[in-house]
PDB file of N, CA and C in Angstrom:
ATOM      1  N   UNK A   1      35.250  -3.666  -3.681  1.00  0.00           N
ATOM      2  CA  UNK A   1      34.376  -4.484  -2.857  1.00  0.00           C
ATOM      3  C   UNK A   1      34.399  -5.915  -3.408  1.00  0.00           C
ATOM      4  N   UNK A   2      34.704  -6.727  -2.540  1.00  0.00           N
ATOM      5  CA  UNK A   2      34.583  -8.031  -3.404  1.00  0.00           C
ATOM      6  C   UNK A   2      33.162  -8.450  -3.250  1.00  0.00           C
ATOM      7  N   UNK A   3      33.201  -9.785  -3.913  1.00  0.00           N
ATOM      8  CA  UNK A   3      31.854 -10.419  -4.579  1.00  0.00           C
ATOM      9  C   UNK A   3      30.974 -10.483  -2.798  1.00  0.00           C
ATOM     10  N   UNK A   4      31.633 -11.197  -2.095  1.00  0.00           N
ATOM     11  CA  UNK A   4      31.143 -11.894  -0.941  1.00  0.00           C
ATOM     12  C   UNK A   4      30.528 -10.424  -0.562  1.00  0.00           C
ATOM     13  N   UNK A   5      31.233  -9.560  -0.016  1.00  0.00           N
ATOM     14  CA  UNK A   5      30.872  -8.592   0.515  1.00  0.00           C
ATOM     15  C   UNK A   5      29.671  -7.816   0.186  1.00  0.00           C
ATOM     16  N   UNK A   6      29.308  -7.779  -1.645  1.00  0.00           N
ATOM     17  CA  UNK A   6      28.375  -6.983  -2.296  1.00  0.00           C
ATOM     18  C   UNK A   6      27.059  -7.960  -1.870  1.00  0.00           C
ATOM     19  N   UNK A   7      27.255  -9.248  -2.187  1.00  0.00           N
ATOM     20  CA  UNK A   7      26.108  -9.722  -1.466  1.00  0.00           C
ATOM     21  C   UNK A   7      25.607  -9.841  -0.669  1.00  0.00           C
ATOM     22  N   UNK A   8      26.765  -9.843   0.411  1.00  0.00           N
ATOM     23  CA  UNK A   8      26.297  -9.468   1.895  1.00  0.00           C
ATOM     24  C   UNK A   8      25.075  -8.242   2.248  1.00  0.00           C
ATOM     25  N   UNK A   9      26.035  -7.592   1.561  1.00  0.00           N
ATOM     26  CA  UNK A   9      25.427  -5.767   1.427  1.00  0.00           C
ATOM     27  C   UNK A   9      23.727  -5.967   0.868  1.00  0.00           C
ATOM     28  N   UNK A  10      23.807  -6.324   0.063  1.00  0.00           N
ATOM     29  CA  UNK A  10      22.399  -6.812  -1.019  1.00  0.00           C
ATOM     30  C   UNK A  10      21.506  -7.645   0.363  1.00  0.00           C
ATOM     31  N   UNK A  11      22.115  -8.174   0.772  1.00  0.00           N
ATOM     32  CA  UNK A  11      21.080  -9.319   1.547  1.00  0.00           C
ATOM     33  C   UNK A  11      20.551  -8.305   3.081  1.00  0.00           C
ATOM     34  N   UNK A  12      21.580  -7.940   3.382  1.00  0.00           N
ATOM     35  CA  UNK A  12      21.415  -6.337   4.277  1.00  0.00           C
ATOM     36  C   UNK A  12      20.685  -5.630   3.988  1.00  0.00           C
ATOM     37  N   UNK A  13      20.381  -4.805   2.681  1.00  0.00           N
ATOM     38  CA  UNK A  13      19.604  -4.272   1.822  1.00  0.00           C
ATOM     39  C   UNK A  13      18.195  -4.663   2.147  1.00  0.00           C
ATOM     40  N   UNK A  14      17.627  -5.499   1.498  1.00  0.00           N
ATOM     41  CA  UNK A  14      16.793  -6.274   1.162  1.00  0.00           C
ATOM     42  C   UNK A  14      15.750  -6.990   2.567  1.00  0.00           C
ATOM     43  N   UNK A  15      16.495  -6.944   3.435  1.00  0.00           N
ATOM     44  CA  UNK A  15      16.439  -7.685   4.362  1.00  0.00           C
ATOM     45  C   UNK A  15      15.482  -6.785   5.140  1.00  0.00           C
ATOM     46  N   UNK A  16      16.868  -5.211   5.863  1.00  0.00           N
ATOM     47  CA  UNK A  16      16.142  -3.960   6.418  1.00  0.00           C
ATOM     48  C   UNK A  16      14.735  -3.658   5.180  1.00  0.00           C
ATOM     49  N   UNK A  17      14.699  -3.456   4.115  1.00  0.00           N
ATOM     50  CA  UNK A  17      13.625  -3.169   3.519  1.00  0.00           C
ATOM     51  C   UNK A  17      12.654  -4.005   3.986  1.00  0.00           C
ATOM     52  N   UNK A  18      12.558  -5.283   4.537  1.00  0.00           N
ATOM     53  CA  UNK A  18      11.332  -6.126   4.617  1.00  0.00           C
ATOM     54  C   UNK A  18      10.920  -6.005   5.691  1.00  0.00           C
ATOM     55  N   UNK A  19      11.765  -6.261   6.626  1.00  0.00           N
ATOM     56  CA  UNK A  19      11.749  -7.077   7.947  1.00  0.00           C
ATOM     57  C   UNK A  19      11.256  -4.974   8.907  1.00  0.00           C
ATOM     58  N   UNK A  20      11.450  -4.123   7.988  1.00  0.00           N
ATOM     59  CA  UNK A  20      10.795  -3.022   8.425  1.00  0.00           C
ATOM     60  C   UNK A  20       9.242  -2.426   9.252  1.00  0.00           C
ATOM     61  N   UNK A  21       9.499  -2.325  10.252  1.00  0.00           N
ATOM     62  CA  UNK A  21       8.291  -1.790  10.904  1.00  0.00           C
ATOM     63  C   UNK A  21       7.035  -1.163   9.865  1.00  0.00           C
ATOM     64  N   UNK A  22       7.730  -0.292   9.271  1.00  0.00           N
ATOM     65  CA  UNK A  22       6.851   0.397   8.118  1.00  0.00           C
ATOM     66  C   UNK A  22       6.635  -0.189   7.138  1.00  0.00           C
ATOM     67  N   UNK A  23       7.211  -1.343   6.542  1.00  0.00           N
ATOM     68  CA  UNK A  23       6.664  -2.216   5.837  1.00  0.00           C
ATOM     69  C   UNK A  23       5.823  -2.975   5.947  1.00  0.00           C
ATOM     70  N   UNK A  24       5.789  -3.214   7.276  1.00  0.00           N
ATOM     71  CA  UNK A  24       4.548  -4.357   7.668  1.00  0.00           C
ATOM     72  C   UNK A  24       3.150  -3.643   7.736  1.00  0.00           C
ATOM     73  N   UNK A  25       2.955  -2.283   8.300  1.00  0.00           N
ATOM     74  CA  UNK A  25       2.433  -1.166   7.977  1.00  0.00           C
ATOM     75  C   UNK A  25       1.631  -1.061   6.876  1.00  0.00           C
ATOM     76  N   UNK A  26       2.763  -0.882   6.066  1.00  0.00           N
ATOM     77  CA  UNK A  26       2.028  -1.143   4.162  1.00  0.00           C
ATOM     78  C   UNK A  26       1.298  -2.229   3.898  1.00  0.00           C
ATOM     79  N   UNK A  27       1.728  -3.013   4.370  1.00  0.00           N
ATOM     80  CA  UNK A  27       1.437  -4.761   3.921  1.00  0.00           C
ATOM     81  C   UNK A  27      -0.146  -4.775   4.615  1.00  0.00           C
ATOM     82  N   UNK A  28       0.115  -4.260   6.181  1.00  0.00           N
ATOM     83  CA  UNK A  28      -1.286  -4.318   6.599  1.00  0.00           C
ATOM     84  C   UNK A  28      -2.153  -3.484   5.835  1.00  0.00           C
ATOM     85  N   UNK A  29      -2.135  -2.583   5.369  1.00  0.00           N
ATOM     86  CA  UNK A  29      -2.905  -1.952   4.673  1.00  0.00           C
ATOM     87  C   UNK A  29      -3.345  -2.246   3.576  1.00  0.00           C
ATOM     88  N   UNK A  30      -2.712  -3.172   2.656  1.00  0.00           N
ATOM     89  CA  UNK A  30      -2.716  -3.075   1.649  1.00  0.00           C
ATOM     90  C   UNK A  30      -3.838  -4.853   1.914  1.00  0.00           C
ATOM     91  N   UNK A  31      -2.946  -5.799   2.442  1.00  0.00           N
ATOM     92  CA  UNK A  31      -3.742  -6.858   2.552  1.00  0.00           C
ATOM     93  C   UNK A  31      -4.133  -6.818   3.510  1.00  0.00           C
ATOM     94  N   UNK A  32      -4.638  -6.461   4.364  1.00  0.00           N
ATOM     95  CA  UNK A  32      -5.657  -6.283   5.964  1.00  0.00           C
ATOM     96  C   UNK A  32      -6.901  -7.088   5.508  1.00  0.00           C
ATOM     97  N   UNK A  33      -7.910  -6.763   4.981  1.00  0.00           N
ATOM     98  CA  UNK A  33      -8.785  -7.071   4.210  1.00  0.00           C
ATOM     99  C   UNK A  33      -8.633  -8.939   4.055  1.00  0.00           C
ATOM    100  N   UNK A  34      -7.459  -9.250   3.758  1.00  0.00           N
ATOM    101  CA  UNK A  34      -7.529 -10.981   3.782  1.00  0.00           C
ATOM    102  C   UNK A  34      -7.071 -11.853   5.215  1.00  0.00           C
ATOM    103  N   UNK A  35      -5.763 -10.833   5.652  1.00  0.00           N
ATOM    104  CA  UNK A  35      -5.381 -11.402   7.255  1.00  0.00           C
ATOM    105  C   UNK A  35      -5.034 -10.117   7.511  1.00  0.00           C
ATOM    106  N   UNK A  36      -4.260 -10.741   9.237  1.00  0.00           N
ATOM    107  CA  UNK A  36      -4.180  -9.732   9.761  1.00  0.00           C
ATOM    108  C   UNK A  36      -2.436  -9.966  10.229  1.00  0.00           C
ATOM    109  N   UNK A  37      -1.812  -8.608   9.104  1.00  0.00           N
ATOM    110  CA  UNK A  37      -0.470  -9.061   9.156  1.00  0.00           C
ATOM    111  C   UNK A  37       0.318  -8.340  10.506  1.00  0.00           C
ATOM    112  N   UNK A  38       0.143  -6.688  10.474  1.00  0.00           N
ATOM    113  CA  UNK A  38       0.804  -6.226  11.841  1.00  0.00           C
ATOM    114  C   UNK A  38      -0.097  -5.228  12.641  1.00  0.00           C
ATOM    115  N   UNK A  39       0.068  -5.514  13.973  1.00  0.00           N
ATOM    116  CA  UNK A  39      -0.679  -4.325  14.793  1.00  0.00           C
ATOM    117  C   UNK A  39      -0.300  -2.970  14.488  1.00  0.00           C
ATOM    118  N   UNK A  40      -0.934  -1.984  14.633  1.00  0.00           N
ATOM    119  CA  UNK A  40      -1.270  -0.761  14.595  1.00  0.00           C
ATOM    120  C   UNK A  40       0.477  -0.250  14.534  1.00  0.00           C
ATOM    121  N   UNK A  41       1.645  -0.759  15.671  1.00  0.00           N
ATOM    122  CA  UNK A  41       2.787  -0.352  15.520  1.00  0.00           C
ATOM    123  C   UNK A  41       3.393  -0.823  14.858  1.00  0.00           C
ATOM    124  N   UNK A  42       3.057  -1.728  13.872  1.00  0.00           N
ATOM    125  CA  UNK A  42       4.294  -2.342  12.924  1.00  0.00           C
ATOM    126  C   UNK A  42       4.871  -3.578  13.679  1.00  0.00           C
ATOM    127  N   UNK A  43       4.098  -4.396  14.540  1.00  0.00           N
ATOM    128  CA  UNK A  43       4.710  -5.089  14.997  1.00  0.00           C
ATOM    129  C   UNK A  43       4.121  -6.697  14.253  1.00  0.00           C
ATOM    130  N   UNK A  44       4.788  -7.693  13.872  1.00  0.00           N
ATOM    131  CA  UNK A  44       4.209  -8.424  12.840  1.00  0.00           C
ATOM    132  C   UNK A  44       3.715  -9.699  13.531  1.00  0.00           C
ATOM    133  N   UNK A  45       2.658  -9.850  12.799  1.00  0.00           N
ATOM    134  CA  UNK A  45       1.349 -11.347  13.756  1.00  0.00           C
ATOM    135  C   UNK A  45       2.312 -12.028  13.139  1.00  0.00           C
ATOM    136  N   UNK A  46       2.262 -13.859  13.076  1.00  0.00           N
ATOM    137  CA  UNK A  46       3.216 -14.921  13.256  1.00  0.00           C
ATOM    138  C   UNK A  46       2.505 -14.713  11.326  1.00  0.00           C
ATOM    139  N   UNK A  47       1.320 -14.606  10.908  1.00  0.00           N
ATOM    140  CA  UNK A  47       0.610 -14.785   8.984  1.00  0.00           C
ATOM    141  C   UNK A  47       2.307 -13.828   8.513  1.00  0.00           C
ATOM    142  N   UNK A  48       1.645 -12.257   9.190  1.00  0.00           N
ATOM    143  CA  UNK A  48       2.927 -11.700   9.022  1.00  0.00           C
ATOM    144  C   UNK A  48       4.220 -11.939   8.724  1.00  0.00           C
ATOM    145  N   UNK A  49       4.809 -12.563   9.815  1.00  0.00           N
ATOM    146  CA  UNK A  49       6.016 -12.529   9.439  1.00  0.00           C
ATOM    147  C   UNK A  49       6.395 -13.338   8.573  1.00  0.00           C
ATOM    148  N   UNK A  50       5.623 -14.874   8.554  1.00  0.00           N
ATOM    149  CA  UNK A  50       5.714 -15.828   7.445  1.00  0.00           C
ATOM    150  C   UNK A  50       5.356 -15.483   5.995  1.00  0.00           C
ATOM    151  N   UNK A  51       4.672 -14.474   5.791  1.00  0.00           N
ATOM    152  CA  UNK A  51       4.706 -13.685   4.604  1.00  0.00           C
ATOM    153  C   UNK A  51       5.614 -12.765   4.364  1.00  0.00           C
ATOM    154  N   UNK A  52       6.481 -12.219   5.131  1.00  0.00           N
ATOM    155  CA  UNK A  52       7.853 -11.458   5.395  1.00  0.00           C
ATOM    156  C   UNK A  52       8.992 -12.316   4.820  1.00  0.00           C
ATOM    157  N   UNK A  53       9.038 -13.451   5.766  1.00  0.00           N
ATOM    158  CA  UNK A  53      10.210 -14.352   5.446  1.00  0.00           C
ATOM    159  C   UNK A  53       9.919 -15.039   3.561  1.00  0.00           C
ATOM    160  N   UNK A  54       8.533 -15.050   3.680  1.00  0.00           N
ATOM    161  CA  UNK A  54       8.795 -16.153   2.201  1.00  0.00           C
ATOM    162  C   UNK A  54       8.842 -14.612   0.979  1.00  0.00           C
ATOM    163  N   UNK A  55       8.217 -13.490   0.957  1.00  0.00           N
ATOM    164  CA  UNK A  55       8.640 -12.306   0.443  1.00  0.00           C
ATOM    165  C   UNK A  55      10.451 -12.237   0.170  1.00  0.00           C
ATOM    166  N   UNK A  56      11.102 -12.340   1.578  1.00  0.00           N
ATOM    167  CA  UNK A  56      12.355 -12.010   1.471  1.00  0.00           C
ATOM    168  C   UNK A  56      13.081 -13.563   0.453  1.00  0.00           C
ATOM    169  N   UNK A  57      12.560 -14.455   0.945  1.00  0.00           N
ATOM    170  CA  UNK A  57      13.465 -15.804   0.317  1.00  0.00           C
ATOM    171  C   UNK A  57      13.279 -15.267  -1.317  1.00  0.00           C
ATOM    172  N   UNK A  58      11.847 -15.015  -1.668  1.00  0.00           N
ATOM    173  CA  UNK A  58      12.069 -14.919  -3.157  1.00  0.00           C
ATOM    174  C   UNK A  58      12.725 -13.940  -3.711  1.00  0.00           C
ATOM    175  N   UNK A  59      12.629 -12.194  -3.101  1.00  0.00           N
ATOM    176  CA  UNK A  59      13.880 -11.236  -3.655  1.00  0.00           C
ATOM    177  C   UNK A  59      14.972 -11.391  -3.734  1.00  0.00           C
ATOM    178  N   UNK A  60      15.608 -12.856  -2.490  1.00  0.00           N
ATOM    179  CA  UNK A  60      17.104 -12.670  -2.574  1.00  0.00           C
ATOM    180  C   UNK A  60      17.162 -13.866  -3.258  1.00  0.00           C
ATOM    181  N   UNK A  61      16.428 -14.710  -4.007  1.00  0.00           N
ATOM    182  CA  UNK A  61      16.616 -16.019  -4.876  1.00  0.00           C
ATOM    183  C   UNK A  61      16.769 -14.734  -5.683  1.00  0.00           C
ATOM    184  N   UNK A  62      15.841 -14.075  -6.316  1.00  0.00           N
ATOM    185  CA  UNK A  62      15.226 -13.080  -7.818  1.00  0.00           C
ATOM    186  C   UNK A  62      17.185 -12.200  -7.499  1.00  0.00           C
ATOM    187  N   UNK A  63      17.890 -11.730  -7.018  1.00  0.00           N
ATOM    188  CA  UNK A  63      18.933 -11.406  -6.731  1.00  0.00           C
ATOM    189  C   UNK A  63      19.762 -12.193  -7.207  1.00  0.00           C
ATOM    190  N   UNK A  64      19.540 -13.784  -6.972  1.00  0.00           N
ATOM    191  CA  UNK A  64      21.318 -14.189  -7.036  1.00  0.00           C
ATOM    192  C   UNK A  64      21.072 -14.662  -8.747  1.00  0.00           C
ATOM    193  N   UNK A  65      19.789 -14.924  -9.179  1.00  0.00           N
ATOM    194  CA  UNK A  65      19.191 -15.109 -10.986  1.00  0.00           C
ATOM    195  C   UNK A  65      20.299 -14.102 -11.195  1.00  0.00           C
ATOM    196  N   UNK A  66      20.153 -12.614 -11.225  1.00  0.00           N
ATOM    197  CA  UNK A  66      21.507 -11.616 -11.956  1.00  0.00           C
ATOM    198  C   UNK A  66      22.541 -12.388 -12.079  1.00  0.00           C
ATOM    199  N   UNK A  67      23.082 -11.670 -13.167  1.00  0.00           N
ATOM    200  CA  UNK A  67      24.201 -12.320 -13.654  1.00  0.00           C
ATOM    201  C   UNK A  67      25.136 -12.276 -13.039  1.00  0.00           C
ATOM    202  N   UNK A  68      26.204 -12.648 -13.064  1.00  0.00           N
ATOM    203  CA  UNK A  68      27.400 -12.777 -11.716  1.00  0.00           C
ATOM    204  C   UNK A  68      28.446 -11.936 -12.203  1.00  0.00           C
ATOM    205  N   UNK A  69      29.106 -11.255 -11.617  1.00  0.00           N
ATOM    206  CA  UNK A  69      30.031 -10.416 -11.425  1.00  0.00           C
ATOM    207  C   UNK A  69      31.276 -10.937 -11.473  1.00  0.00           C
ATOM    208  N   UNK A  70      32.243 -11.018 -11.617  1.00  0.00           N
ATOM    209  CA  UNK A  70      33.354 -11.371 -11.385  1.00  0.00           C
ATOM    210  C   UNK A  70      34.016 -10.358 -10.500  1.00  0.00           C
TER     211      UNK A  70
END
């Protein structure tokens, strides 16, 4: 697998993990109590998703920190 590709994969990864129905789910549950991140189906309010997107920017910054592969 080359380099390009593994990161691709990683950012794929990372990405489906967030941007997940059932994640937003969790998230509502967990922070409901401060906003209101997704309706009842996992579908994500605009707080939501902007807490989605800046979540994802920092795992895949915290990702490319690892050391590099050759």
């Amino acid at each position: 697998m080359t380099l390009k590709a593994k990161y691709a994969f990683y950012s794929t990864l990372i990405f489906f993990l967030i941007a997940n129905p059932e994640t937003y789910k969790m998230t509502q549950k967990v922070l409901g109590w401060l906003f209101m991140v997704a309706d009842g189906g996992g579908c994500p309010t605009a707080p939501g998703f902007f807490l989605h997107t800046t979540i994802f920017f920092f795992v895949l910054w915290g990702v490319m920190l690892f050391p590099r592969d050759s």
